[in-house]
Protein backbone atom coordinates (compact mmCIF):
# COMPACT_ATOMS: atom_id res chain seq x y z
CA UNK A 1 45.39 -78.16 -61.88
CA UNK A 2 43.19 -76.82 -59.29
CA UNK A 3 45.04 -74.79 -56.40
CA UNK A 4 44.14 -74.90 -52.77
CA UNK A 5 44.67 -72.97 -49.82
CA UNK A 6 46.64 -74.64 -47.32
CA UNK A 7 45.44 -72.54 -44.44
CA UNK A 8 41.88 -72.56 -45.08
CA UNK A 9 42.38 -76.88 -44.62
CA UNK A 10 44.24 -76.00 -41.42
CA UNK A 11 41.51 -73.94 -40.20
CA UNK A 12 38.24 -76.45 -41.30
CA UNK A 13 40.04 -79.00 -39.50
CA UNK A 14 40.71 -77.33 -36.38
CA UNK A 15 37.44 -76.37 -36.10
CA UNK A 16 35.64 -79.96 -36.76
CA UNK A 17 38.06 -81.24 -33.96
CA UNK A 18 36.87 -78.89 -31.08
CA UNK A 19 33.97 -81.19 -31.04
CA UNK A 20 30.06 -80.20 -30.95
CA UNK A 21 29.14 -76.49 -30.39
CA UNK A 22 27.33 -75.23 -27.20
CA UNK A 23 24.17 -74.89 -26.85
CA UNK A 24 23.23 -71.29 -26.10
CA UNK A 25 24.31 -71.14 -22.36
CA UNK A 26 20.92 -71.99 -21.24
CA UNK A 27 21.09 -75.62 -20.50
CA UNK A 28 18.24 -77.90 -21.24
CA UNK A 29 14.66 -77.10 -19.86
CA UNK A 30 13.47 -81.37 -20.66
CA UNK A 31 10.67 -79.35 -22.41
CA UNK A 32 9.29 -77.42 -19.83
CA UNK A 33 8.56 -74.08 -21.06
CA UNK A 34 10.28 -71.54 -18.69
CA UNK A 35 6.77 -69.69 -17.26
CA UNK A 36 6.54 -73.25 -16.02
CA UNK A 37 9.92 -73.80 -14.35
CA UNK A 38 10.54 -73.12 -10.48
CA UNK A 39 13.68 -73.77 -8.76
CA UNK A 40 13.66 -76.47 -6.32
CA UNK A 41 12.08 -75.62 -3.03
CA UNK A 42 9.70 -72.96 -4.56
CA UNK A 43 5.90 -73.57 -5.53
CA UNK A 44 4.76 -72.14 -8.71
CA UNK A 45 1.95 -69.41 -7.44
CA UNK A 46 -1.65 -70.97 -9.48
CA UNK A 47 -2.35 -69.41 -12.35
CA UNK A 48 -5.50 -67.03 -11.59
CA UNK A 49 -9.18 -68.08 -12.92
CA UNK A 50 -9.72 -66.50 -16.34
CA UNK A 51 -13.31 -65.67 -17.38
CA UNK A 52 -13.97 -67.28 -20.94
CA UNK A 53 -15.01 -64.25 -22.57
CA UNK A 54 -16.97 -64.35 -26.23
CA UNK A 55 -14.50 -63.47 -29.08
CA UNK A 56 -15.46 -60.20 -30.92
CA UNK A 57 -18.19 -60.49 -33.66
CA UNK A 58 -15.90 -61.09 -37.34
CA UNK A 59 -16.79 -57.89 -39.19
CA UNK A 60 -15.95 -59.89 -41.98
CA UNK A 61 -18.38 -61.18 -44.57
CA UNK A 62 -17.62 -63.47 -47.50
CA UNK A 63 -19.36 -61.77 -51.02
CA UNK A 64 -18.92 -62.04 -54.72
CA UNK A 65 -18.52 -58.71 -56.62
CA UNK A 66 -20.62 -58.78 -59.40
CA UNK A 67 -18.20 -56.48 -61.83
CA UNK A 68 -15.02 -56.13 -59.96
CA UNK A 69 -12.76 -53.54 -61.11
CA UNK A 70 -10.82 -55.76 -64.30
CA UNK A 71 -13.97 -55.84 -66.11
CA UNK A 72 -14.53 -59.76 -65.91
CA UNK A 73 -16.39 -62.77 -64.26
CA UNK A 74 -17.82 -62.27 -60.79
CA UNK A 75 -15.00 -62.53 -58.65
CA UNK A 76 -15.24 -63.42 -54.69
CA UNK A 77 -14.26 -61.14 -52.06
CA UNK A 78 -14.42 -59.80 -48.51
CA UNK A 79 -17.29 -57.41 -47.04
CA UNK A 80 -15.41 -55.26 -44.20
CA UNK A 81 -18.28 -52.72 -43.84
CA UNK A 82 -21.27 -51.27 -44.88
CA UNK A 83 -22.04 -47.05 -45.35
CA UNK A 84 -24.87 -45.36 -46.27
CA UNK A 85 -24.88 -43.10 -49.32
CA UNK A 86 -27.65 -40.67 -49.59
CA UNK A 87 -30.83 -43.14 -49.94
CA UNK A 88 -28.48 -46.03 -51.08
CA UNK A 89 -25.87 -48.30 -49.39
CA UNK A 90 -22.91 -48.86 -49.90
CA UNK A 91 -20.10 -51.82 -49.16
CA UNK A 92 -16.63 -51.88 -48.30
CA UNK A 93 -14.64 -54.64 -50.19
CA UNK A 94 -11.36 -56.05 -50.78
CA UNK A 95 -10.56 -58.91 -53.61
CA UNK A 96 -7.79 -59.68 -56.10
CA UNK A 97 -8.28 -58.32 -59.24
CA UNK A 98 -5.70 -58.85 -62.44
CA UNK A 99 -3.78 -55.74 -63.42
CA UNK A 100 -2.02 -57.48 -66.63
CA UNK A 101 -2.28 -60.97 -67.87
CA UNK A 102 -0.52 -62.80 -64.92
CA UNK A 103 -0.29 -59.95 -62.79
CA UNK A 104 -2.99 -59.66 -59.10
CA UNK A 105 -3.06 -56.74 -57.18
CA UNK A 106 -5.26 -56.42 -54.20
CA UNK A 107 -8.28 -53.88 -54.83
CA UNK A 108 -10.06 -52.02 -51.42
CA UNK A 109 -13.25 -50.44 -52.54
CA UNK A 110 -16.39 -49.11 -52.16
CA UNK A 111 -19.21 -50.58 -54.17
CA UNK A 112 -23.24 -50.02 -54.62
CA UNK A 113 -24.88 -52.86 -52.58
CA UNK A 114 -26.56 -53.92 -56.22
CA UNK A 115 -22.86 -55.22 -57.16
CA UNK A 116 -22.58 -57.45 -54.20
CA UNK A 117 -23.96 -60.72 -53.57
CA UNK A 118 -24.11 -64.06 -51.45
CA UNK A 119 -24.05 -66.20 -54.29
């Protein structure tokens, strides 16, 4: 025989017979987002003339590595940045390389420019 608490009914039934909760205080907008809202009488000021300006250049660079960090098949990754290293460059990269069977772990380093490729 299962026992329940009398009081807790009492309580869940109160509550569903107060009817539908509020909602927030802040009345309904019909969708208008509130930058666009003016009260009645007012004009909204125009919104000034924006020059389009050209995104900044994405530093970066889709690659593959050519022997990423695990030791296996060329795996892809992302060129941030390239450095020079005496007479030879170098290239910043991030890709995923697998720690343990199942396991990925995000590698950032810097490789020769003879690992990296396009293809």
């Amino acid at each position: 025989m299962q026992r329940t608490n009398p009081s807790a009914a009492t309580i869940s039934n109160r509550c569903s017979s107060l009817g539908g909760m509020a909602g927030g205080g802040y009345g309904r907008g019909a969708g208008i987002p509130l930058k666009d809202r003016v009260r009645a009488g007012q004009h909204p000021e125009p919104a000034p003339i924006r020059a389009v300006a050209e995104p900044p250049p994405q530093p970066g660079r889709h690659c593959w590595i050519t022997l990423p960090v695990d030791a296996s098949q060329p795996r892809p990754g992302l060129l941030l940045e390239w450095r020079r290293a005496g007479h030879l460059w170098e290239g910043r990269v991030i890709y995923a390389a697998q720690l343990r069977p199942g396991r990925w772990a995000s590698v950032e380093e810097w490789l020769p420019a003879e690992l990296l490729t396009t293809e």
